[in-house]
N, C-alpha and C. Protein backbone atom coordinates (compact mmCIF):
# COMPACT_ATOMS: atom_id res chain seq x y z
N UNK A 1 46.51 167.17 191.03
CA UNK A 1 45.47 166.43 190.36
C UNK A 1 44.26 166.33 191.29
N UNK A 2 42.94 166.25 190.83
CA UNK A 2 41.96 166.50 191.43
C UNK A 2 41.08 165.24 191.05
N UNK A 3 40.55 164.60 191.92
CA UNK A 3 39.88 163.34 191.76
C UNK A 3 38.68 163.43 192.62
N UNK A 4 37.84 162.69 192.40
CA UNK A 4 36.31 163.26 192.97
C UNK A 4 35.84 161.17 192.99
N UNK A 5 35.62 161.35 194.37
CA UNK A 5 34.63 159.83 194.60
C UNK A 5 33.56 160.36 194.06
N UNK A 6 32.47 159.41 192.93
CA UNK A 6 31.32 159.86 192.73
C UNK A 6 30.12 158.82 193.32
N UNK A 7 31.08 157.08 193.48
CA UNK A 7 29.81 156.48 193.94
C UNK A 7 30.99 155.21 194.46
N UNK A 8 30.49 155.35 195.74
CA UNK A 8 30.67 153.29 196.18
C UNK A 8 29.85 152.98 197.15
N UNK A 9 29.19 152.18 196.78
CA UNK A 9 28.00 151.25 196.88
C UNK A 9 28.69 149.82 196.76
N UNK A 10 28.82 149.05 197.83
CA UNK A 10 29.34 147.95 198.17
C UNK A 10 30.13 147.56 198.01
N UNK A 11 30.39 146.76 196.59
CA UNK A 11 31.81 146.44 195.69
C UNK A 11 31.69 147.22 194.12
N UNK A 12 31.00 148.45 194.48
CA UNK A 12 31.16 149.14 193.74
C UNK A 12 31.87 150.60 193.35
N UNK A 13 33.03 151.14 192.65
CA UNK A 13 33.44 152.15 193.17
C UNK A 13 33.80 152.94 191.83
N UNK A 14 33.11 153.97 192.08
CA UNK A 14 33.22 154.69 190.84
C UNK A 14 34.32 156.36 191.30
N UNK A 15 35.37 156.58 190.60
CA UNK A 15 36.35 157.87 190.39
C UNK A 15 36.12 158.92 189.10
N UNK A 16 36.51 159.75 189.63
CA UNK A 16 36.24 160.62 188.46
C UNK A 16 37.52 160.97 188.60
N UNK A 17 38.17 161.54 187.22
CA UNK A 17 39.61 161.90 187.19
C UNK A 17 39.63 162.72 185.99
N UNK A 18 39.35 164.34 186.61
CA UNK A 18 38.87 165.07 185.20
C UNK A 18 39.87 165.46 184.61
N UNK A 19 39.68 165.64 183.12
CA UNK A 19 40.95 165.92 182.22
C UNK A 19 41.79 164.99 181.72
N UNK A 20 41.51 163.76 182.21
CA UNK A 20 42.56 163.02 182.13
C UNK A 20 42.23 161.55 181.35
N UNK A 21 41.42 161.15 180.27
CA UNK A 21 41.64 160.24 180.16
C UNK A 21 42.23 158.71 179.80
N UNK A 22 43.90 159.37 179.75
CA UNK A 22 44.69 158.42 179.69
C UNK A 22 44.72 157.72 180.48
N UNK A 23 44.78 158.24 182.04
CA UNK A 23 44.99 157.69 183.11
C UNK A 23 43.69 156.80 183.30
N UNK A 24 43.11 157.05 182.98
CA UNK A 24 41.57 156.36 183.22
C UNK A 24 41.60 154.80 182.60
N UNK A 25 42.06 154.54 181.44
CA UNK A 25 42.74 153.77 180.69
C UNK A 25 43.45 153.26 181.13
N UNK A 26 44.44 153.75 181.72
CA UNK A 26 45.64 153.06 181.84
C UNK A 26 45.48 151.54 183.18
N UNK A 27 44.88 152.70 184.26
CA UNK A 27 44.03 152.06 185.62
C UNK A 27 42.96 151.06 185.07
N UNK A 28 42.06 151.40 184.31
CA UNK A 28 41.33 149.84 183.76
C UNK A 28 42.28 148.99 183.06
N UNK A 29 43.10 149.04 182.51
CA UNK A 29 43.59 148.27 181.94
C UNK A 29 44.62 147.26 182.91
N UNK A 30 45.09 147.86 183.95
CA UNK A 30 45.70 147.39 184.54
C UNK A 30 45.19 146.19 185.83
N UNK A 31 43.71 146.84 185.83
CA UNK A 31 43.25 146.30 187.03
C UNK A 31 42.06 144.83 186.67
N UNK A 32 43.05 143.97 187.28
CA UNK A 32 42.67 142.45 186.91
C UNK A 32 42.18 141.76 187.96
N UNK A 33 42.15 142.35 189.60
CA UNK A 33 41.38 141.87 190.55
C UNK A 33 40.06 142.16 190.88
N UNK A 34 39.48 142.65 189.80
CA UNK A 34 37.81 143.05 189.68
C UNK A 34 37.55 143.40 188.46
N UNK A 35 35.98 143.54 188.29
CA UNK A 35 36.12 143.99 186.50
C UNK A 35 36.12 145.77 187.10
N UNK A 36 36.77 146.16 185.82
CA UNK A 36 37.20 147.81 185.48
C UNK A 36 37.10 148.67 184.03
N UNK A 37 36.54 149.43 184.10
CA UNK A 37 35.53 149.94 182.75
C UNK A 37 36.06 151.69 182.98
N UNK A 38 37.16 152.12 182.01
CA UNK A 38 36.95 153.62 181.56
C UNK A 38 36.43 153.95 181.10
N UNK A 39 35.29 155.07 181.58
CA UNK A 39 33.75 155.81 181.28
C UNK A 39 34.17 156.77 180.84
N UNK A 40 33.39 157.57 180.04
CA UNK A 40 33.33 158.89 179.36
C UNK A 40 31.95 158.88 178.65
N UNK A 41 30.71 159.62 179.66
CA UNK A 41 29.30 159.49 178.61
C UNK A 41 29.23 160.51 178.12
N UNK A 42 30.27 161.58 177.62
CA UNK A 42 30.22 162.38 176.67
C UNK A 42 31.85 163.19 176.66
N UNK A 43 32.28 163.25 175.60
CA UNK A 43 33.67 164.00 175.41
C UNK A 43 33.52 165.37 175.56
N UNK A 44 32.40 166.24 175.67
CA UNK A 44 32.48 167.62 176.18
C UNK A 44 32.02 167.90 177.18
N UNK A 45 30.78 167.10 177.88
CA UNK A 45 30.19 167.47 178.71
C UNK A 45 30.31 167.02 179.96
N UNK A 46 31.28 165.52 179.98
CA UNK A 46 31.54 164.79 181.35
C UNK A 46 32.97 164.54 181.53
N UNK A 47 33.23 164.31 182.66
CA UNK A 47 34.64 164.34 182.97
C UNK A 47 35.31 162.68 182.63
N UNK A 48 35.98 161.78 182.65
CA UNK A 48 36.80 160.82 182.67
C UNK A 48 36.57 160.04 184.17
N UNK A 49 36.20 158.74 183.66
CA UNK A 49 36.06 157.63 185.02
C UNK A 49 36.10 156.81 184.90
N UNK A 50 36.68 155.86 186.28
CA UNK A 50 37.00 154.71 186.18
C UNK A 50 36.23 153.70 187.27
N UNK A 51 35.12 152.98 186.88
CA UNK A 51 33.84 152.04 187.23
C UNK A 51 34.84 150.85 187.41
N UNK A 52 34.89 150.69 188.73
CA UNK A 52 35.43 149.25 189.26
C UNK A 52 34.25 148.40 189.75
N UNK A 53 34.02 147.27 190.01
CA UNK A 53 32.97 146.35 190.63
C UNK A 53 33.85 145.11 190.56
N UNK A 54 33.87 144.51 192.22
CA UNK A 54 34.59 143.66 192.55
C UNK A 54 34.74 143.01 194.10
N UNK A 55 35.41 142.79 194.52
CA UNK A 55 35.20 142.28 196.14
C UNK A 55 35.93 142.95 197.09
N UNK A 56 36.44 143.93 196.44
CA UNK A 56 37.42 145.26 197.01
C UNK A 56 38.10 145.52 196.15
N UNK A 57 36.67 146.81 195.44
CA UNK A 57 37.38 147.45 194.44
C UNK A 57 38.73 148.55 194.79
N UNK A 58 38.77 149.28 196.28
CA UNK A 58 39.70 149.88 196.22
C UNK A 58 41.27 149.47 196.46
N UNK A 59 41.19 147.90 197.02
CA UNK A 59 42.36 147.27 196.88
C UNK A 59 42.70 147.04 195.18
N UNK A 60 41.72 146.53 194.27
CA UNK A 60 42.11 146.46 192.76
C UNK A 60 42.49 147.50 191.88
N UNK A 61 42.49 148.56 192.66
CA UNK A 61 42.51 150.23 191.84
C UNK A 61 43.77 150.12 192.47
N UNK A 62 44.32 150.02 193.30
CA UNK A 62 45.72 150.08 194.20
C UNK A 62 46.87 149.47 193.56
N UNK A 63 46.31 147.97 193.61
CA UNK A 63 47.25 147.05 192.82
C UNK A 63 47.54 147.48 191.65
N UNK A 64 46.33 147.80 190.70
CA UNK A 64 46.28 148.14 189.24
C UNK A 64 47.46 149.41 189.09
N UNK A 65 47.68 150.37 189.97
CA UNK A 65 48.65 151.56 189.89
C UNK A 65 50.07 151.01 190.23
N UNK A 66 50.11 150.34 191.40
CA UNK A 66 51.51 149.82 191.48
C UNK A 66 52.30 148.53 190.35
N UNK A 67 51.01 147.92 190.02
CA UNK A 67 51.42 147.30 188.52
C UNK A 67 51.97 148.12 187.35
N UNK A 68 50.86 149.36 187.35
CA UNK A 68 51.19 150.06 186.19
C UNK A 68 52.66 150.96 186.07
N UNK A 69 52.84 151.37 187.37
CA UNK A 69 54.33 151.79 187.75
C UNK A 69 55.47 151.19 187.71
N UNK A 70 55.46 149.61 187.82
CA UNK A 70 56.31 148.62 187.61
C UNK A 70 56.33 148.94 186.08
N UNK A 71 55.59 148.62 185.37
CA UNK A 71 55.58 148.40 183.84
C UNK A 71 56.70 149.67 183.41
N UNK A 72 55.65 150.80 184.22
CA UNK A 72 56.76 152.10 183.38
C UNK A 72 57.90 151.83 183.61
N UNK A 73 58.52 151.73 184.85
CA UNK A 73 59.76 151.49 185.36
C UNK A 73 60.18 150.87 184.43
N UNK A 74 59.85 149.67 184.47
CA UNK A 74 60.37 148.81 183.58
C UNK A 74 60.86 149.27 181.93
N UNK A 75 59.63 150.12 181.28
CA UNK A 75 60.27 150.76 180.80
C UNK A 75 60.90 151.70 180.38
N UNK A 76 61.16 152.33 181.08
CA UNK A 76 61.87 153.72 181.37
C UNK A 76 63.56 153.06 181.27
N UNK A 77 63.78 151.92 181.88
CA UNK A 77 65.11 151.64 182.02
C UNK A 77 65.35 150.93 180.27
N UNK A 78 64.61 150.34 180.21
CA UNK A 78 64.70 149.58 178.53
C UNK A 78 64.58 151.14 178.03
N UNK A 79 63.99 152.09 178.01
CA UNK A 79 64.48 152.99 177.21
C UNK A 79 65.55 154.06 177.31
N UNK A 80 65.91 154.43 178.07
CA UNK A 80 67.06 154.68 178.49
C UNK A 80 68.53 153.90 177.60
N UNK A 81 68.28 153.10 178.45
CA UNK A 81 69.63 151.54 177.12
C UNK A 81 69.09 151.70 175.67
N UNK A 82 68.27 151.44 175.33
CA UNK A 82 68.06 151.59 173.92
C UNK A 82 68.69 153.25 173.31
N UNK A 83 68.30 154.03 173.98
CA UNK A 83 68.63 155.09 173.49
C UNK A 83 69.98 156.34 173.91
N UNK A 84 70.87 155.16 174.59
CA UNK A 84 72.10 155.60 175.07
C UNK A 84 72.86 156.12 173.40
N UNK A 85 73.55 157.48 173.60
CA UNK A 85 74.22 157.73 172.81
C UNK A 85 75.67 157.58 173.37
């Protein structure tokens, strides 16, 4: 996977994460120790990003992934049991 810093400027930190914008999603959604905004200013012409602004945005992008990995975990095992034959 290929990820590109495009801007940080103080408590500002902007990723690009081309191809991908689930993940882009997934990381704003998760990240609750700053505000976090998945960008896309055009579906053909720009790549997928994720606009953090905060008091250390790259600690809130951090947390936000190891949260989001808990969750899967979490359910990966609930699905697993549910779908034991």
């Amino acid at each position: 996977m290929t990820t590109k810093l495009v801007r940080k400027e103080g408590e500002l930190l902007e990723i690009e994460i081309p191809g991908d914008e689930t993940l882009t999603d997934l990381i704003a959604g998760f990240c609750k120790d700053a505000d976090a905004a998945a960008v896309r200013e055009h579906p053909f012409l720009t790549e997928p990003k994720i606009v953090v602004y905060g008091k250390n945005p790259k600690k809130a992008i951090l947390k936000a992934i190891d949260e989001a990995l808990s969750v899967l975990e979490e359910f990966k095992t609930h699905f697993k049991r549910i779908t034991k034959e």
